[in-house]
Protein backbone atom coordinates (compact mmCIF):
# COMPACT_ATOMS: atom_id res chain seq x y z
CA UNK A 1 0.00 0.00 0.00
CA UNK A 2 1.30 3.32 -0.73
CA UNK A 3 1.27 5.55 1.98
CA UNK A 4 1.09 8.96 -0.78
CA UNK A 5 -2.28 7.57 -1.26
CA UNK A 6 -3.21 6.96 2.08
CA UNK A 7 -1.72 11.00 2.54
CA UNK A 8 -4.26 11.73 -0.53
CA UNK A 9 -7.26 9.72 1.13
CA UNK A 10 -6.68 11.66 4.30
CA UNK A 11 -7.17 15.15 2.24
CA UNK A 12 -10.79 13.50 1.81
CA UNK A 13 -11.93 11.51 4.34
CA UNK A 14 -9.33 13.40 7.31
CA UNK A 15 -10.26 10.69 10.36
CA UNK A 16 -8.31 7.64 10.10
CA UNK A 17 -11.08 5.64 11.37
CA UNK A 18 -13.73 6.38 9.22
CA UNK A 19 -10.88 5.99 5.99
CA UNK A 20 -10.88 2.33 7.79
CA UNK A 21 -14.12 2.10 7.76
CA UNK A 22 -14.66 3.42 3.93
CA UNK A 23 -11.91 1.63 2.26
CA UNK A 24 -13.40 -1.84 3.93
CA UNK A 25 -16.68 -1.27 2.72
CA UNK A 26 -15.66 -0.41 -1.03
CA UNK A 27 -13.01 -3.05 -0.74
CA UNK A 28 -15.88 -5.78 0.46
CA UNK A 29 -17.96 -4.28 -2.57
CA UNK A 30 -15.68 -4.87 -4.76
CA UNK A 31 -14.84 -8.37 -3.80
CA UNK A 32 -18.05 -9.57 -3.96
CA UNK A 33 -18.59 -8.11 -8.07
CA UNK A 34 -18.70 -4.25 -7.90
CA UNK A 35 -17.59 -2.39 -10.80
CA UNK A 36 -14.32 -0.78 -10.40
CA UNK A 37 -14.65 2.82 -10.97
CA UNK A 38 -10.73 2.94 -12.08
CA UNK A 39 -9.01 1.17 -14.18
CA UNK A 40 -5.69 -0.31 -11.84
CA UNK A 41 -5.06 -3.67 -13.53
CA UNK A 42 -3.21 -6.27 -11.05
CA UNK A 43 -4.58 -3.98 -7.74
CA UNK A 44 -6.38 -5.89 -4.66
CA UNK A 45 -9.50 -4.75 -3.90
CA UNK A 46 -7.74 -2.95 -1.10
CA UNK A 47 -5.47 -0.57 -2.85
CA UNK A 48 -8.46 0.02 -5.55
CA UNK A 49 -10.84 0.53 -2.87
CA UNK A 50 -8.15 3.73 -1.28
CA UNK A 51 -7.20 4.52 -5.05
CA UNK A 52 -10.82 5.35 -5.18
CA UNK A 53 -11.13 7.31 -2.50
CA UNK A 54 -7.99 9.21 -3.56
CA UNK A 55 -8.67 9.75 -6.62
CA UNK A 56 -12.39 11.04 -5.75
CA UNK A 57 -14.45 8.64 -7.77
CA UNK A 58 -16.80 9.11 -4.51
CA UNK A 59 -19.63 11.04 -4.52
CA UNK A 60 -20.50 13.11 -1.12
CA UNK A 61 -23.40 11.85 -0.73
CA UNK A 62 -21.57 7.69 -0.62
CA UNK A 63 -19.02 8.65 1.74
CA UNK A 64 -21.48 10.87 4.13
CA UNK A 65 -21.76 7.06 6.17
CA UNK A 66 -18.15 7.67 7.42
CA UNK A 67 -17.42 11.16 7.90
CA UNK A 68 -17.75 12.39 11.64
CA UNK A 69 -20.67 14.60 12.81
CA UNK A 70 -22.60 13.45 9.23
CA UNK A 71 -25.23 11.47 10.76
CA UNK A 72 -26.78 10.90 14.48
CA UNK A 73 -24.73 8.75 15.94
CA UNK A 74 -26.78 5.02 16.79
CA UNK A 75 -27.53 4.61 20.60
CA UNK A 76 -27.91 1.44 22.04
CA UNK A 77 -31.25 1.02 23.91
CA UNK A 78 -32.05 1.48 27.18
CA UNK A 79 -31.71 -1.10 29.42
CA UNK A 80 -35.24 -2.51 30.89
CA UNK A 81 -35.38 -2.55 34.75
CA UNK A 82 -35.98 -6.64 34.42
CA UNK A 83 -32.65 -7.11 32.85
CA UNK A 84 -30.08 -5.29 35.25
CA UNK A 85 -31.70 -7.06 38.68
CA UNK A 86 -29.76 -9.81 39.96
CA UNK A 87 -30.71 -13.91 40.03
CA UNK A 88 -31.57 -15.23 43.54
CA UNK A 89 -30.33 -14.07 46.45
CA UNK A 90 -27.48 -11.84 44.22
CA UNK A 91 -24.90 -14.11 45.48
CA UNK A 92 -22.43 -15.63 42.59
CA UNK A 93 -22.99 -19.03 42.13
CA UNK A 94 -19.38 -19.48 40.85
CA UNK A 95 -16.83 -21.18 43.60
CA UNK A 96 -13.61 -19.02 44.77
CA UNK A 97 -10.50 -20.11 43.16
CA UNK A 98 -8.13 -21.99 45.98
CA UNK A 99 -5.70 -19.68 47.46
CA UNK A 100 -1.96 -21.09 46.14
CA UNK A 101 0.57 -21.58 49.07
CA UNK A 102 3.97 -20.11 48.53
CA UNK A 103 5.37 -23.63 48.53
CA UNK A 104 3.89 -23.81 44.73
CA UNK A 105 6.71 -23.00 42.33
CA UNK A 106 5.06 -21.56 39.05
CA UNK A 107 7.31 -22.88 35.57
C-alpha cells in the first residue's frame, strides 16, 4: 500500500477511522462483483478501494456514512429494569479459586 495515497485519502476523508471504515466497505464491494470505478489492472480490492477514494471517484453523498458529525450517531437502547436485577439471592454461584501456598513454584 502506498502511503502517498493513504496522505491523498486523508485530504478527503481526514479521520483515520472512518478511511478504515470506507476503504473496507468499497473493498468488500468490490470483492463480492462491484464495478471498479478505475481502471488499476493487477490492484487488490484494497489498494483500488483507497485509489478510489484518492482519486475522488466518490460522490458526497456515498461517503457521508463515514465522515464524523454526518449522521446521528446510533444509541444502544435502554436497558429494561428486568434485565439489570440480579438472580436469587445476588450471590455468585461461581466457587472461589483456591488460594496457592507459597510452597507452589510456578514454571
Amino acid at each position: 500500500m502506498d502511503p502517498h495515497v493513504v496522505f491523498d485519502c486523508q485530504k478527503i476523508v481526514s479521520d483515520r477511522f472512518a478511511l478504515t471504515m470506507a476503504a473496507a466497505a468499497r473493498a468488500r464491494a468490490l470483492t463480492r462483483g462491484a464495478e471498479p470505478r478505475l481502471d488499476l489492472p493487477g490492484a487488490s480490492a484494497t489498494n483500488l478501494a483507497l485509489h478510489e477514494i484518492a482519486g475522488g471517484a466518490f460522490r458526497q453523498d456515498e461517503l457521508t456514512p463515514f465522515l464524523s458529525g454526518s449522521a446521528s450517531p446510533a444509541r444502544l437502547p435502554a436497558p429494561n429494569s428486568k434485565s439489570t436485577e440480579l438472580r436469587g439471592d445476588g450471590a455468585s454461584s461461581a466457587a472461589p479459586a483456591p488460594v496457592s501456598s507459597p510452597q507452589e513454584a510456578v514454571h
